[in-house]
C-alpha atoms as a PDB file:
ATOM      1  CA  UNK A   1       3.520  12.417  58.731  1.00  0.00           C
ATOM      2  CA  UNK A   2       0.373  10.694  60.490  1.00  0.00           C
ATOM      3  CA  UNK A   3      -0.582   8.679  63.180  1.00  0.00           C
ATOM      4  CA  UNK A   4      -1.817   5.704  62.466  1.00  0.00           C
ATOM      5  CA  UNK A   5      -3.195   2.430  64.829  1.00  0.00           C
ATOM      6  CA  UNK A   6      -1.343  -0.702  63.841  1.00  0.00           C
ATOM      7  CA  UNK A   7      -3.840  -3.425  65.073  1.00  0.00           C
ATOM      8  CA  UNK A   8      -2.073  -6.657  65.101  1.00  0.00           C
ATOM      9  CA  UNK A   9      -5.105  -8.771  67.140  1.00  0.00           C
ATOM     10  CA  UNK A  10      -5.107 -10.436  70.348  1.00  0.00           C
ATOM     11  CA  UNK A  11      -1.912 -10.725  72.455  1.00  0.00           C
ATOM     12  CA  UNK A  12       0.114 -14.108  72.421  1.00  0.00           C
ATOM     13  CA  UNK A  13      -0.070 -16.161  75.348  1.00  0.00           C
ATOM     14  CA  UNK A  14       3.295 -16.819  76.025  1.00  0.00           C
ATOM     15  CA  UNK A  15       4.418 -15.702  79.528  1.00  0.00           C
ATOM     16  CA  UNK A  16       7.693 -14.356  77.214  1.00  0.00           C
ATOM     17  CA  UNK A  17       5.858 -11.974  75.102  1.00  0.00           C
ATOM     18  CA  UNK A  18       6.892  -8.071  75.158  1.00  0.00           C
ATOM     19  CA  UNK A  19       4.765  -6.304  72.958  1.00  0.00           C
ATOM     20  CA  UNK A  20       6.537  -3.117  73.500  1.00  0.00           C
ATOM     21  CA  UNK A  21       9.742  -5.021  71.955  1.00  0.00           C
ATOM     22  CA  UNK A  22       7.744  -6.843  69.011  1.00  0.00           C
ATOM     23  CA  UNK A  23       6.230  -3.261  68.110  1.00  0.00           C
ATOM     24  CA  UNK A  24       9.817  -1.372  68.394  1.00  0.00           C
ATOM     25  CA  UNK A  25      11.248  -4.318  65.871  1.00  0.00           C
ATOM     26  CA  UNK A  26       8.180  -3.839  63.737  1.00  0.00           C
ATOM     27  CA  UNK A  27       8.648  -0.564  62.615  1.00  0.00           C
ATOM     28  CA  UNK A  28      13.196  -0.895  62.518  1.00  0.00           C
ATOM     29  CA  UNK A  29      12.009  -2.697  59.153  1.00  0.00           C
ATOM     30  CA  UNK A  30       9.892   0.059  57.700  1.00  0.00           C
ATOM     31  CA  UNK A  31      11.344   3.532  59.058  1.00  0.00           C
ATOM     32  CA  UNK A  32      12.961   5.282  56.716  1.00  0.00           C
ATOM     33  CA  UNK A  33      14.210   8.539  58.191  1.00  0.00           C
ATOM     34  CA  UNK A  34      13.159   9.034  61.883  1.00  0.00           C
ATOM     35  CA  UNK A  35      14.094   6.802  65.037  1.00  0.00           C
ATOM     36  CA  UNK A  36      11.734   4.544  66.227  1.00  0.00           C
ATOM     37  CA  UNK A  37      11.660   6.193  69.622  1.00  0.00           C
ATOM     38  CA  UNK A  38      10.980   9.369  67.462  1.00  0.00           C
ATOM     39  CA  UNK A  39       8.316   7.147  65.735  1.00  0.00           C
ATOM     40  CA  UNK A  40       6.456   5.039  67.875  1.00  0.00           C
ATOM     41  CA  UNK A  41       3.401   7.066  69.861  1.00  0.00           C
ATOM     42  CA  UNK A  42       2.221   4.462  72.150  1.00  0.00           C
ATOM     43  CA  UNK A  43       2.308   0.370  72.448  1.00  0.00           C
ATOM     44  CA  UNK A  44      -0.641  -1.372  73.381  1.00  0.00           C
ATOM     45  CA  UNK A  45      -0.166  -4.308  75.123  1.00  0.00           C
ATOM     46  CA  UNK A  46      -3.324  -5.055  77.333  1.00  0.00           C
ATOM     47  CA  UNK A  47      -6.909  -5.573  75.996  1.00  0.00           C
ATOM     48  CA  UNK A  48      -5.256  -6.082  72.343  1.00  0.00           C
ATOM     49  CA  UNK A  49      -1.632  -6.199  70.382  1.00  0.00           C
ATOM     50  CA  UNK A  50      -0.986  -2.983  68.482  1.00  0.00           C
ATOM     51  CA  UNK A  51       0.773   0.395  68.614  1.00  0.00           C
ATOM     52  CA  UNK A  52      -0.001   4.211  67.358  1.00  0.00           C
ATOM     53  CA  UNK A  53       2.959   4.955  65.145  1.00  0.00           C
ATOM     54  CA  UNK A  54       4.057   8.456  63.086  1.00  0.00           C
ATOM     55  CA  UNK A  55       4.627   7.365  59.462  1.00  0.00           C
ATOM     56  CA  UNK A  56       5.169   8.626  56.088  1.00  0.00           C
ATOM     57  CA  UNK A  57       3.066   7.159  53.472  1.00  0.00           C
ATOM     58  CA  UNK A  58       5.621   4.910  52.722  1.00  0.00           C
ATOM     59  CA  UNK A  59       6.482   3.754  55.949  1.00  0.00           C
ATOM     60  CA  UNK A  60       2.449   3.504  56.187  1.00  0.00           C
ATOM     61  CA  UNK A  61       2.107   1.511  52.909  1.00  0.00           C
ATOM     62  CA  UNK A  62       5.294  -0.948  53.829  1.00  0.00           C
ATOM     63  CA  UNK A  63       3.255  -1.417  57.313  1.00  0.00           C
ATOM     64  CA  UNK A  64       0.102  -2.429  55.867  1.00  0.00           C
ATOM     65  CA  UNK A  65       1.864  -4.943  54.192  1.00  0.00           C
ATOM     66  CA  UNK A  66       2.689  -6.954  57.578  1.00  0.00           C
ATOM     67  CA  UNK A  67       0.258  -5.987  59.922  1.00  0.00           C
ATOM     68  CA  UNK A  68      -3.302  -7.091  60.241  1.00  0.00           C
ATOM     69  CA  UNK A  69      -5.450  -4.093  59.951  1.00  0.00           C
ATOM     70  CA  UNK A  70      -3.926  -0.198  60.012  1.00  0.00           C
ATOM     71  CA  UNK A  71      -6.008   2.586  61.058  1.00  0.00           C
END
């Protein structure tokens, strides 16, 4: 496993947006094996929408597939 930056681009400006929620749904669809609590490193939610994330290569390559730029 490695951590990798999901960068998903500026934040929505709806009052109603939780990044930390949008992030946690995120990666339910591409773990495979851990928890996302186990998973998820840290959610960014102020100067930009994104989140730090440990991933298999899988997990990484299903990622890339719905997020804008992974680091």
């Amino acid at each position: 496993m490695q951590v990798y930056i999901a960068y998903m681009g500026a934040l929505p400006e709806k009052a109603s947006y939780s990044p930390m929620s949008h992030h946690q749904n995120i990666l339910q669809e591409v773990i495979e094996l851990s928890s996302v609590e186990d998973s998820l490193v840290r959610s960014y939610g102020r100067s930009f929408n994104g989140f730090a994330a440990k991933l298999t290569e899988s997990e990484r390559d299903k990622l890339a597939g719905e997020i804008y730029k992974l680091i």
